[in-house]
ModelCIF file with pLDDT and N, C-alpha, C, O atoms, coordinates in Angstrom:
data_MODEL
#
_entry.id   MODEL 
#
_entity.id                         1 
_entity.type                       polymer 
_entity.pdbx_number_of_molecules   1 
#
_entity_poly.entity_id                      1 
_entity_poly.type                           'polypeptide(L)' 
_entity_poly.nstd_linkage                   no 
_entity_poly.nstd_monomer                   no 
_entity_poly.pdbx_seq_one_letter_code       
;(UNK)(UNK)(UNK)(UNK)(UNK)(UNK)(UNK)(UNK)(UNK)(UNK)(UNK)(UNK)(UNK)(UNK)(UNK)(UNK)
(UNK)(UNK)(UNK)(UNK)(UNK)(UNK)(UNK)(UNK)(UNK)(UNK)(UNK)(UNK)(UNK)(UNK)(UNK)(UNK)
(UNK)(UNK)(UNK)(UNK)(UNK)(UNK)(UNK)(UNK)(UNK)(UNK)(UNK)
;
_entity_poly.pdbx_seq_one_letter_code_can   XXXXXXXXXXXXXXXXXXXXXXXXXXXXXXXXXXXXXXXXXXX 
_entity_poly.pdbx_strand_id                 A 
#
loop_
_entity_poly_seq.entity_id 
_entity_poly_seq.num 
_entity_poly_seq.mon_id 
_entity_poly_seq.hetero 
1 1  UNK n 
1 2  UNK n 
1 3  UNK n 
1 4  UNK n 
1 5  UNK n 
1 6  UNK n 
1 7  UNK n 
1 8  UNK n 
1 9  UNK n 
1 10 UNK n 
1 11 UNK n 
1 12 UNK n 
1 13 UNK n 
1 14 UNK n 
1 15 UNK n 
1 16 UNK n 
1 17 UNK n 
1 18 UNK n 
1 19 UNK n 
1 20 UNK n 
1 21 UNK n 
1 22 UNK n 
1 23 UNK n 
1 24 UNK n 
1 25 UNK n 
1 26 UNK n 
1 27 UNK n 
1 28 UNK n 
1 29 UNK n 
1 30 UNK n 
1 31 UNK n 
1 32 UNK n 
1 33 UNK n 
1 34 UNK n 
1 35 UNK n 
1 36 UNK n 
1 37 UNK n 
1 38 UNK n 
1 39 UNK n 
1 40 UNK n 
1 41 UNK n 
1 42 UNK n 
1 43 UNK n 
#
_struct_asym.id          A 
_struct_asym.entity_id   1 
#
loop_
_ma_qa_metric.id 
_ma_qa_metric.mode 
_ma_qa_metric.name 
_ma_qa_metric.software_group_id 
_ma_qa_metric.type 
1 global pLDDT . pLDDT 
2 local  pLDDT . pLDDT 
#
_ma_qa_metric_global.metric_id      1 
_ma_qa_metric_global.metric_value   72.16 
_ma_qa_metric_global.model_id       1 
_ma_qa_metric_global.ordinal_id     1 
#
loop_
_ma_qa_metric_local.label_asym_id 
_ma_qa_metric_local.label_comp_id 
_ma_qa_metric_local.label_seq_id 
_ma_qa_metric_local.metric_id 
_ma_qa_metric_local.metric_value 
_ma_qa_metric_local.model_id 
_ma_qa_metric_local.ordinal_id 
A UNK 1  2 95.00 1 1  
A UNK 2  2 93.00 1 2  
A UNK 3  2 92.00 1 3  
A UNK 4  2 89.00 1 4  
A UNK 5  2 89.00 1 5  
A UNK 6  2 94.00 1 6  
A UNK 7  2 95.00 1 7  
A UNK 8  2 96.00 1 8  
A UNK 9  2 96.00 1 9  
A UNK 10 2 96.00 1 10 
A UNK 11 2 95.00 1 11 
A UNK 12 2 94.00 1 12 
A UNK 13 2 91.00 1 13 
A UNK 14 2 89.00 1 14 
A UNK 15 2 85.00 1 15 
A UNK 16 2 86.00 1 16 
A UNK 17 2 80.00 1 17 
A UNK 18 2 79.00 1 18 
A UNK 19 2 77.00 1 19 
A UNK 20 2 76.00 1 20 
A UNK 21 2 78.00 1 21 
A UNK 22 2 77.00 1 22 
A UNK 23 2 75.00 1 23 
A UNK 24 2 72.00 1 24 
A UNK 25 2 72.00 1 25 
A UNK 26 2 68.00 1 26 
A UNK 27 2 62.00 1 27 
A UNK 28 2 62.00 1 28 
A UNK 29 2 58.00 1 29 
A UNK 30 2 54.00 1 30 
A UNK 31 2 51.00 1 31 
A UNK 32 2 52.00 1 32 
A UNK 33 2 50.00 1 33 
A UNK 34 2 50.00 1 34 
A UNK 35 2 50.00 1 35 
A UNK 36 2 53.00 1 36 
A UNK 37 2 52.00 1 37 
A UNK 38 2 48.00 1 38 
A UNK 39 2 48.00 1 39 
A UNK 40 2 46.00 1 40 
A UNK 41 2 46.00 1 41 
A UNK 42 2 46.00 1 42 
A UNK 43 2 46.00 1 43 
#
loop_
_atom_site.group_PDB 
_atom_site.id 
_atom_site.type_symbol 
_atom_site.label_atom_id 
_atom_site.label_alt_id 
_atom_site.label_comp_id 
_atom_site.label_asym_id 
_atom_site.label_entity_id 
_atom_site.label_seq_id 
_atom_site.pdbx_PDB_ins_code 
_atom_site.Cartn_x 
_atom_site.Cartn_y 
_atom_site.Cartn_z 
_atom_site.occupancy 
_atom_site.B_iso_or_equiv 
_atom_site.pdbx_formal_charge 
_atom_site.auth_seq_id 
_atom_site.auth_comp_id 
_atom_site.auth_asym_id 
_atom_site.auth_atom_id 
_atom_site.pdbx_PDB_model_num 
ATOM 1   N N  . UNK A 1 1  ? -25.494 42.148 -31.633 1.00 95.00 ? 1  UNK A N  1 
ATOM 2   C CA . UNK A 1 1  ? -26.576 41.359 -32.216 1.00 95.00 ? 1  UNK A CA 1 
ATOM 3   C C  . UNK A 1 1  ? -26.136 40.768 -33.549 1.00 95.00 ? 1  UNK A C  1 
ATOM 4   O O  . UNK A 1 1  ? -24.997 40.851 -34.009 1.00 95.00 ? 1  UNK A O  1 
ATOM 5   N N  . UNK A 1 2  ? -27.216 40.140 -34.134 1.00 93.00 ? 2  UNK A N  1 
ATOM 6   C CA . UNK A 1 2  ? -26.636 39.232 -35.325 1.00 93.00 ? 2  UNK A CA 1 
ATOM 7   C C  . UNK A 1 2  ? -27.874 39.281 -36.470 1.00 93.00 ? 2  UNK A C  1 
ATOM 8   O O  . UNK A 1 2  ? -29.095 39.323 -36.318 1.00 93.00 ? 2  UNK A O  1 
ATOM 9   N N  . UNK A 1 3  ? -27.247 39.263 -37.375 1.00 92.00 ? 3  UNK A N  1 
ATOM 10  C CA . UNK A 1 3  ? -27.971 39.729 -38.856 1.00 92.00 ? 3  UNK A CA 1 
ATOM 11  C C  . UNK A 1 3  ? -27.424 38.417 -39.480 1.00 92.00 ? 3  UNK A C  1 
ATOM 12  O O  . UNK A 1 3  ? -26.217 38.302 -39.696 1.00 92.00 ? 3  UNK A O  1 
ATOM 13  N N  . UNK A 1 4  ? -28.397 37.324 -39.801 1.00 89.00 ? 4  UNK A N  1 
ATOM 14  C CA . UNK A 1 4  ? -27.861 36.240 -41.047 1.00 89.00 ? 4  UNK A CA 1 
ATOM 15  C C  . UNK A 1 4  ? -25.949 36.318 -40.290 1.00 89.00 ? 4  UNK A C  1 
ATOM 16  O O  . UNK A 1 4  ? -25.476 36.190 -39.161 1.00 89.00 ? 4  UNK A O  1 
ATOM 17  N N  . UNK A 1 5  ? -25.322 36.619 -41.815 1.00 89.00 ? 5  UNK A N  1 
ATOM 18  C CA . UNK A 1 5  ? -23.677 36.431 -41.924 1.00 89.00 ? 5  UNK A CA 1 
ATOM 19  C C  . UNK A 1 5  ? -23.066 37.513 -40.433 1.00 89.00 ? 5  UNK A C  1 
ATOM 20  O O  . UNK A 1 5  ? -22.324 37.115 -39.534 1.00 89.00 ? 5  UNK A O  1 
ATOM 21  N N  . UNK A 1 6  ? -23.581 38.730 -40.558 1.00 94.00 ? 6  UNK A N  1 
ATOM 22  C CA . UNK A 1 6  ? -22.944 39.517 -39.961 1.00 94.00 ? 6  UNK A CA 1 
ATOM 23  C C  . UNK A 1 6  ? -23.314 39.634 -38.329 1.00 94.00 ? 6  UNK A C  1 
ATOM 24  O O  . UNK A 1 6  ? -24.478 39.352 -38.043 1.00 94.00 ? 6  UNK A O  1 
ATOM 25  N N  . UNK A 1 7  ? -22.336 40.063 -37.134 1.00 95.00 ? 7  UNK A N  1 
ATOM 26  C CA . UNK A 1 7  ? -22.133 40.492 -36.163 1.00 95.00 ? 7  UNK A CA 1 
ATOM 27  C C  . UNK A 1 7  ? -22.160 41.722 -36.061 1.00 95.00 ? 7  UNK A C  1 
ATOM 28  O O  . UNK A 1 7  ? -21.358 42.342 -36.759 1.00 95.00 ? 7  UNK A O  1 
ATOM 29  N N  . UNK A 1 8  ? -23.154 42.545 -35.096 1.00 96.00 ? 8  UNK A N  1 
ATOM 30  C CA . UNK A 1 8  ? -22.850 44.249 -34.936 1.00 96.00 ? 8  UNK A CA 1 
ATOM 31  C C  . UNK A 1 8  ? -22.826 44.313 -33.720 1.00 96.00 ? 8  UNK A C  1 
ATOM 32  O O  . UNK A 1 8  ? -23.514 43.670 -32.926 1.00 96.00 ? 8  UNK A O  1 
ATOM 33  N N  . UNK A 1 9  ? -21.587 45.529 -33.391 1.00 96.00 ? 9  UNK A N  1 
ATOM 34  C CA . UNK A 1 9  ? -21.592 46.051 -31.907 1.00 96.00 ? 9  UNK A CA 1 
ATOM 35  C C  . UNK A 1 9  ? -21.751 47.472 -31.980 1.00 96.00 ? 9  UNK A C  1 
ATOM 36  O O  . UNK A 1 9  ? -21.397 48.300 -32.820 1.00 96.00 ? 9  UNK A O  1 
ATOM 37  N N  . UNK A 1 10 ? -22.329 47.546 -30.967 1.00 96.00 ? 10 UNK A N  1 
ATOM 38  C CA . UNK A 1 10 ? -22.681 49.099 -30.686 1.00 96.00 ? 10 UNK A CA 1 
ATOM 39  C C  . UNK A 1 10 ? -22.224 49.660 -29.377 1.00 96.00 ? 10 UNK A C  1 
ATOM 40  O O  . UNK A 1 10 ? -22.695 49.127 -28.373 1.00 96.00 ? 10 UNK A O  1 
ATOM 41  N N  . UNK A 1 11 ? -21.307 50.741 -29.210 1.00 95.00 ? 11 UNK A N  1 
ATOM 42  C CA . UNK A 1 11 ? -20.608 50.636 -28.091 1.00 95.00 ? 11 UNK A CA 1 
ATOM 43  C C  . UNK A 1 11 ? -20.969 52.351 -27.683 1.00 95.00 ? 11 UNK A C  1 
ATOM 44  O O  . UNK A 1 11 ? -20.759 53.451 -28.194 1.00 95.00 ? 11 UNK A O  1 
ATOM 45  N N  . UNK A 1 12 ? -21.804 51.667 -26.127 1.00 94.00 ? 12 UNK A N  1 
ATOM 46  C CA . UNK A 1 12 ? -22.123 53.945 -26.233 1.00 94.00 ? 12 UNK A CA 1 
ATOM 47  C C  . UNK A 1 12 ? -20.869 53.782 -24.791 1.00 94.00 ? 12 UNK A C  1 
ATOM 48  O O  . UNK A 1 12 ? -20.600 52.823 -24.069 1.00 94.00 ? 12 UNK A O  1 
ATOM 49  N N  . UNK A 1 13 ? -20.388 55.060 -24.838 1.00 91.00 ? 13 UNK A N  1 
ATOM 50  C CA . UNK A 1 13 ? -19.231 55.891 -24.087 1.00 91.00 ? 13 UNK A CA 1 
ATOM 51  C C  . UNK A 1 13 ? -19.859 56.845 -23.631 1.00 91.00 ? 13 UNK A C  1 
ATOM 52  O O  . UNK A 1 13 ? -20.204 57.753 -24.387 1.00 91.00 ? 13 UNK A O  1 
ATOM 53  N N  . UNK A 1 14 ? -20.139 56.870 -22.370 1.00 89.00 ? 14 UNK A N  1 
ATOM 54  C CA . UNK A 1 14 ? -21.001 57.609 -21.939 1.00 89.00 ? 14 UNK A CA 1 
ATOM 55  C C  . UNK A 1 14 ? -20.165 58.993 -21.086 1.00 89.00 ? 14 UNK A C  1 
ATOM 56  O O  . UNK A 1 14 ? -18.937 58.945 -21.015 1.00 89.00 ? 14 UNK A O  1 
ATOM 57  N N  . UNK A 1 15 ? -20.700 59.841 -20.647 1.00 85.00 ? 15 UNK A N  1 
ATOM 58  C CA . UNK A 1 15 ? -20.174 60.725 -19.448 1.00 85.00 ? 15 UNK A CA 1 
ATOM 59  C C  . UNK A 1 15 ? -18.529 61.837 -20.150 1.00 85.00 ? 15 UNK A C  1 
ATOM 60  O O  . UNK A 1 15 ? -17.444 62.218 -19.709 1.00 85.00 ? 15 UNK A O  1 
ATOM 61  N N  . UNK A 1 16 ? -19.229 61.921 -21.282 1.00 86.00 ? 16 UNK A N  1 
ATOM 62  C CA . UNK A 1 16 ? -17.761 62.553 -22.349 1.00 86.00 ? 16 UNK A CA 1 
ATOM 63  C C  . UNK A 1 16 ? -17.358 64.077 -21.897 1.00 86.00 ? 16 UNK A C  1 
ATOM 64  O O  . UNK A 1 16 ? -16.474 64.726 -22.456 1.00 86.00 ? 16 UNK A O  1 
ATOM 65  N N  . UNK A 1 17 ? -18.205 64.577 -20.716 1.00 80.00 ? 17 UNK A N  1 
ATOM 66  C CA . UNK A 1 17 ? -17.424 65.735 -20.217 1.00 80.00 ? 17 UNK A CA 1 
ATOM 67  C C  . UNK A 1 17 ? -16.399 65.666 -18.847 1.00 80.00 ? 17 UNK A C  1 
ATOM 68  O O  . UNK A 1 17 ? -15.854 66.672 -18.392 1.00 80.00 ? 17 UNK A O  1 
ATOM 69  N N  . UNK A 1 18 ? -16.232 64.241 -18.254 1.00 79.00 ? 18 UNK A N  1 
ATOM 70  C CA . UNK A 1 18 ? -15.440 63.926 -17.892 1.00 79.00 ? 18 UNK A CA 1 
ATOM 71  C C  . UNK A 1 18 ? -13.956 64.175 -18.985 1.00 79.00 ? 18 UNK A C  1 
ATOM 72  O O  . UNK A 1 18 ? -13.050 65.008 -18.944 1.00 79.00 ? 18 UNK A O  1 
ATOM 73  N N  . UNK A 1 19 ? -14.204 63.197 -19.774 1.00 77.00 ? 19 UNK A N  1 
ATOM 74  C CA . UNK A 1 19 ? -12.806 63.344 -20.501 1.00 77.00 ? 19 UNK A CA 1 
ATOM 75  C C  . UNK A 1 19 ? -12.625 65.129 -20.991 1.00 77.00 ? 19 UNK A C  1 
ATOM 76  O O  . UNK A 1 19 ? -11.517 65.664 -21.021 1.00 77.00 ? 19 UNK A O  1 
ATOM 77  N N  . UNK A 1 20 ? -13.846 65.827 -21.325 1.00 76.00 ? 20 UNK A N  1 
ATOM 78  C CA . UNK A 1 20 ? -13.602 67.540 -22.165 1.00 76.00 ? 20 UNK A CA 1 
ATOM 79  C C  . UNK A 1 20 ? -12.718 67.523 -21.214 1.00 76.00 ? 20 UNK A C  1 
ATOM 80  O O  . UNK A 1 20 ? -11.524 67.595 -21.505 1.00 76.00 ? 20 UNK A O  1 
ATOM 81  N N  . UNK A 1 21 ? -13.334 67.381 -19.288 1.00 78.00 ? 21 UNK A N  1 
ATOM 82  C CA . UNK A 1 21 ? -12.825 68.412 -18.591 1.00 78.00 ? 21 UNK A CA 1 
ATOM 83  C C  . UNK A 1 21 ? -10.893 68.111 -18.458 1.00 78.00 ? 21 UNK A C  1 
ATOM 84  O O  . UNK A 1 21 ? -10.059 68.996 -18.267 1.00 78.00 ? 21 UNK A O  1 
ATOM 85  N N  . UNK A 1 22 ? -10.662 66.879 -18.597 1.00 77.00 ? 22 UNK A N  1 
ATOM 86  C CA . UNK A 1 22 ? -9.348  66.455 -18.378 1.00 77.00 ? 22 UNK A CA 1 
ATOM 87  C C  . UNK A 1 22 ? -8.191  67.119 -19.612 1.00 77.00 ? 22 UNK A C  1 
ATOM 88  O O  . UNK A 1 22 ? -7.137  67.747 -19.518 1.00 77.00 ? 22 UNK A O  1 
ATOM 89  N N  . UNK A 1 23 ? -9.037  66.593 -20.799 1.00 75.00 ? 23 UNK A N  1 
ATOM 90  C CA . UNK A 1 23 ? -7.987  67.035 -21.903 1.00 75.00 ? 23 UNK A CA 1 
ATOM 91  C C  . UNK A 1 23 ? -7.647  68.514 -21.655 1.00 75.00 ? 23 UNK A C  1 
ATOM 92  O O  . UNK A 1 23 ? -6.464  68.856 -21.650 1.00 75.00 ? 23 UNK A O  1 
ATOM 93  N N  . UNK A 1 24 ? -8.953  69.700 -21.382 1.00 72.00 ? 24 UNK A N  1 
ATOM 94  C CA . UNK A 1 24 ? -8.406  70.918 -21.544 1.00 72.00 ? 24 UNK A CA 1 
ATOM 95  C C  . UNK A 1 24 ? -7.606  70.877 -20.586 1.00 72.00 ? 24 UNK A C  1 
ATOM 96  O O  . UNK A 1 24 ? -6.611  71.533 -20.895 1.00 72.00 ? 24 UNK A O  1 
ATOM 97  N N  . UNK A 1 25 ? -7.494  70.337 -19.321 1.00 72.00 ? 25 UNK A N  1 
ATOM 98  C CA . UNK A 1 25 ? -6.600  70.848 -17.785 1.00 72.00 ? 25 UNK A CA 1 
ATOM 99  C C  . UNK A 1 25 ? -5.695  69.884 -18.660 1.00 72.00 ? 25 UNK A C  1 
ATOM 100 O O  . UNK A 1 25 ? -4.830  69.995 -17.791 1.00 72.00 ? 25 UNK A O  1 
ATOM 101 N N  . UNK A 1 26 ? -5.082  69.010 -19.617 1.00 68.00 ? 26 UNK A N  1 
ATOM 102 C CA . UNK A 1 26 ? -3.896  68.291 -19.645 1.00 68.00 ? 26 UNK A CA 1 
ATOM 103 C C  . UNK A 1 26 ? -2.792  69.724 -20.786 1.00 68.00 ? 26 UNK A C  1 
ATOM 104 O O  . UNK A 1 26 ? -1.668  70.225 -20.834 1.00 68.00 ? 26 UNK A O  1 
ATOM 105 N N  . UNK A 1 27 ? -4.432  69.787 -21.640 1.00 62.00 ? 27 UNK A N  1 
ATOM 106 C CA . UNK A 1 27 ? -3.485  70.996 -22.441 1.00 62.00 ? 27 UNK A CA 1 
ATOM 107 C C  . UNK A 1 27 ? -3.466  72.208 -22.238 1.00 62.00 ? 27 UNK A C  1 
ATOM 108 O O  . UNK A 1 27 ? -2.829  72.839 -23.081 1.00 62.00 ? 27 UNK A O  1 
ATOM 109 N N  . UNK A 1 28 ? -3.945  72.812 -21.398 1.00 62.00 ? 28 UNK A N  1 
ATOM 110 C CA . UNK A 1 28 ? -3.640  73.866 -20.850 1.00 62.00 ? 28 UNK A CA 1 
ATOM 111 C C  . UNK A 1 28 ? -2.562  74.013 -19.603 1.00 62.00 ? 28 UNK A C  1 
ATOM 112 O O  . UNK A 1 28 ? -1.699  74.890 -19.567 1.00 62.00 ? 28 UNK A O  1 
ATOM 113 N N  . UNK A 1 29 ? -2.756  73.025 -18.608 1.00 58.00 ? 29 UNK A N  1 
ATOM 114 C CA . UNK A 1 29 ? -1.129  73.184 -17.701 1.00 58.00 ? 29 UNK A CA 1 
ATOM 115 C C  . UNK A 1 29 ? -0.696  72.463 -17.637 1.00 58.00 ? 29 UNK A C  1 
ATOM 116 O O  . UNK A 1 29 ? -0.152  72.248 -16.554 1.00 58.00 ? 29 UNK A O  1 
ATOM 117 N N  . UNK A 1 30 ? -0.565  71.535 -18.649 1.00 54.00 ? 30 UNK A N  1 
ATOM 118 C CA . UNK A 1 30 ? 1.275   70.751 -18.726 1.00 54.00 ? 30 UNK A CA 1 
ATOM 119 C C  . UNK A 1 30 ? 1.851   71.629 -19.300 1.00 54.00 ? 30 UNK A C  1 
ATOM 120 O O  . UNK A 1 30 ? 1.283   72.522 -19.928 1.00 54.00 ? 30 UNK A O  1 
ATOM 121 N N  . UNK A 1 31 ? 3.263   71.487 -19.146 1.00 51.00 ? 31 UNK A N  1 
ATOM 122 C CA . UNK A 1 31 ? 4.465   71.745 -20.438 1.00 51.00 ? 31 UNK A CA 1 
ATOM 123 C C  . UNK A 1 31 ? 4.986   70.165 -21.368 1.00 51.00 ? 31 UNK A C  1 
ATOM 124 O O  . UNK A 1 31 ? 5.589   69.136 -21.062 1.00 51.00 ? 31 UNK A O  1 
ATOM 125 N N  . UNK A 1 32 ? 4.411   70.667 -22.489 1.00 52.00 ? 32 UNK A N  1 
ATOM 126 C CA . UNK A 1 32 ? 4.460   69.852 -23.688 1.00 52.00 ? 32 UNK A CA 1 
ATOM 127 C C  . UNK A 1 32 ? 5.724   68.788 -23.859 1.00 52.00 ? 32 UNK A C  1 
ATOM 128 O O  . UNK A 1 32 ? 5.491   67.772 -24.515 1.00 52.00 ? 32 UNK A O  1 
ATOM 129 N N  . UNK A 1 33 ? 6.821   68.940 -23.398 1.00 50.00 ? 33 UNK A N  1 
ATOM 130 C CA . UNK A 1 33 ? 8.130   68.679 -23.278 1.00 50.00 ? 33 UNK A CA 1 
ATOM 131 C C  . UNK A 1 33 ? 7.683   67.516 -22.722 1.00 50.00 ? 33 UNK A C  1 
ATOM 132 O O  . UNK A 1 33 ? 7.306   66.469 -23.248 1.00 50.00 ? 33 UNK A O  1 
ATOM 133 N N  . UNK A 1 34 ? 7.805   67.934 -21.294 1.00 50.00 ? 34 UNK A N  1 
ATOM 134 C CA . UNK A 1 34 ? 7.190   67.572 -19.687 1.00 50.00 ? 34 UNK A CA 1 
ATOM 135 C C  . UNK A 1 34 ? 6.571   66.441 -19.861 1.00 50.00 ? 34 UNK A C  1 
ATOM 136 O O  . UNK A 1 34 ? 6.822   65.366 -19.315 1.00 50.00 ? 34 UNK A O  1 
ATOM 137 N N  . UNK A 1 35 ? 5.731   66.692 -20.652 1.00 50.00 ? 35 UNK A N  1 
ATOM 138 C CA . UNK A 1 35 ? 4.049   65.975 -20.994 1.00 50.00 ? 35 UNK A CA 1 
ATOM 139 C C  . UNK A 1 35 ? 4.278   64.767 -21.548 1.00 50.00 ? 35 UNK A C  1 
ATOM 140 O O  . UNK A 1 35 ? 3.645   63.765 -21.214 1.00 50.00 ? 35 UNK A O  1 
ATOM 141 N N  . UNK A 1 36 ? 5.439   64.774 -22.664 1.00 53.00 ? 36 UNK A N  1 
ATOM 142 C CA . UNK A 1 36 ? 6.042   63.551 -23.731 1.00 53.00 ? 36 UNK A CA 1 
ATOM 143 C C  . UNK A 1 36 ? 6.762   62.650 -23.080 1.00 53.00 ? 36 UNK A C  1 
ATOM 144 O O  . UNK A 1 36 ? 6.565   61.434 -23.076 1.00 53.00 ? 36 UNK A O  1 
ATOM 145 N N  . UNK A 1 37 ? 7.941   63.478 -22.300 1.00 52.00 ? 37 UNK A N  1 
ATOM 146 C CA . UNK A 1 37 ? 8.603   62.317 -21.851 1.00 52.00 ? 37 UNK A CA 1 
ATOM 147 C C  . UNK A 1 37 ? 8.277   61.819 -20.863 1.00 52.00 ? 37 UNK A C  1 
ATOM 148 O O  . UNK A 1 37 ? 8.614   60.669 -20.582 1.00 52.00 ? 37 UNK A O  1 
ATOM 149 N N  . UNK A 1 38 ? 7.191   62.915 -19.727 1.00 48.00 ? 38 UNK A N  1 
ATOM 150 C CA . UNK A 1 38 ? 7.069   61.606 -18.484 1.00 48.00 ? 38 UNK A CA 1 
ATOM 151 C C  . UNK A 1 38 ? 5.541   60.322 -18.958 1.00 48.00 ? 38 UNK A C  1 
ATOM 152 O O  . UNK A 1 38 ? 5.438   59.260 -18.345 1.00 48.00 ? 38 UNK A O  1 
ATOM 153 N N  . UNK A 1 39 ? 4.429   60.761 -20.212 1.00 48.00 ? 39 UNK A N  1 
ATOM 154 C CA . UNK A 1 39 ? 3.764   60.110 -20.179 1.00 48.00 ? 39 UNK A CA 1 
ATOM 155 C C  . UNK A 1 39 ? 3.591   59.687 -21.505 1.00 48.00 ? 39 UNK A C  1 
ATOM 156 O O  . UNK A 1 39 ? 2.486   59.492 -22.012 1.00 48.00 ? 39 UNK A O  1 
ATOM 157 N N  . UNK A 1 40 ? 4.779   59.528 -22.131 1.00 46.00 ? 40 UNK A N  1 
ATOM 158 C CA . UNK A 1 40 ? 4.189   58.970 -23.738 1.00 46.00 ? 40 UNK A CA 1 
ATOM 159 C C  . UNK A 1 40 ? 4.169   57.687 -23.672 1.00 46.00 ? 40 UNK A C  1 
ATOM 160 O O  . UNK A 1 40 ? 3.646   57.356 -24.737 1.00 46.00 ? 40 UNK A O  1 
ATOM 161 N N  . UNK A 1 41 ? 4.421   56.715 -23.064 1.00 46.00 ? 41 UNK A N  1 
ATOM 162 C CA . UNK A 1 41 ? 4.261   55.217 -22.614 1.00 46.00 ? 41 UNK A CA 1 
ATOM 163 C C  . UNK A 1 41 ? 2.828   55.109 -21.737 1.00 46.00 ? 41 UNK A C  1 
ATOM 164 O O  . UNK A 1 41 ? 2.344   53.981 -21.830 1.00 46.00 ? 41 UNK A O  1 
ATOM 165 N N  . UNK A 1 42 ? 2.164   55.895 -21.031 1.00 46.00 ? 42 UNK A N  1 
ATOM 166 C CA . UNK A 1 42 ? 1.009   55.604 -20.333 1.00 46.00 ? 42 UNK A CA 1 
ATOM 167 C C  . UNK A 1 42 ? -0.146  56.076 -22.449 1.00 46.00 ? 42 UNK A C  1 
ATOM 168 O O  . UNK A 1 42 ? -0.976  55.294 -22.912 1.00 46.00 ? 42 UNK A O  1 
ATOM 169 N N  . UNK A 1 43 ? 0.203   57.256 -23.057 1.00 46.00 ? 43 UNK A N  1 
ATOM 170 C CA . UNK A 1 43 ? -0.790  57.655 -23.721 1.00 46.00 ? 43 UNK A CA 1 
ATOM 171 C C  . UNK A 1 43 ? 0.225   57.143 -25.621 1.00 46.00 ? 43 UNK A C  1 
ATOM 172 O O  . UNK A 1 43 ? -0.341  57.342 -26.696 1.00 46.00 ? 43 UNK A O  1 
#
């Protein structure tokens, strides 16, 4: 929306226990090593 000069966005991200559930299964069973070199170009 728009105020006079300024532009605001408001951005909702919804469904954030999707991502809880991924990060803990990424950091709990990868190996860290593993983890860098096959996906540090995707993250």
């Amino acid at each position: 929306w728009r105020e006079g000069p300024w532009t605001s966005s408001l951005l909702t991200v919804v469904n954030i226990t999707l991502d809880r559930a991924r990060l803990r299964h990424q950091y709990h069973h990868l190996n860290w090593d593993q983890y860098k070199n096959r996906h540090r170009h995707q993250y």
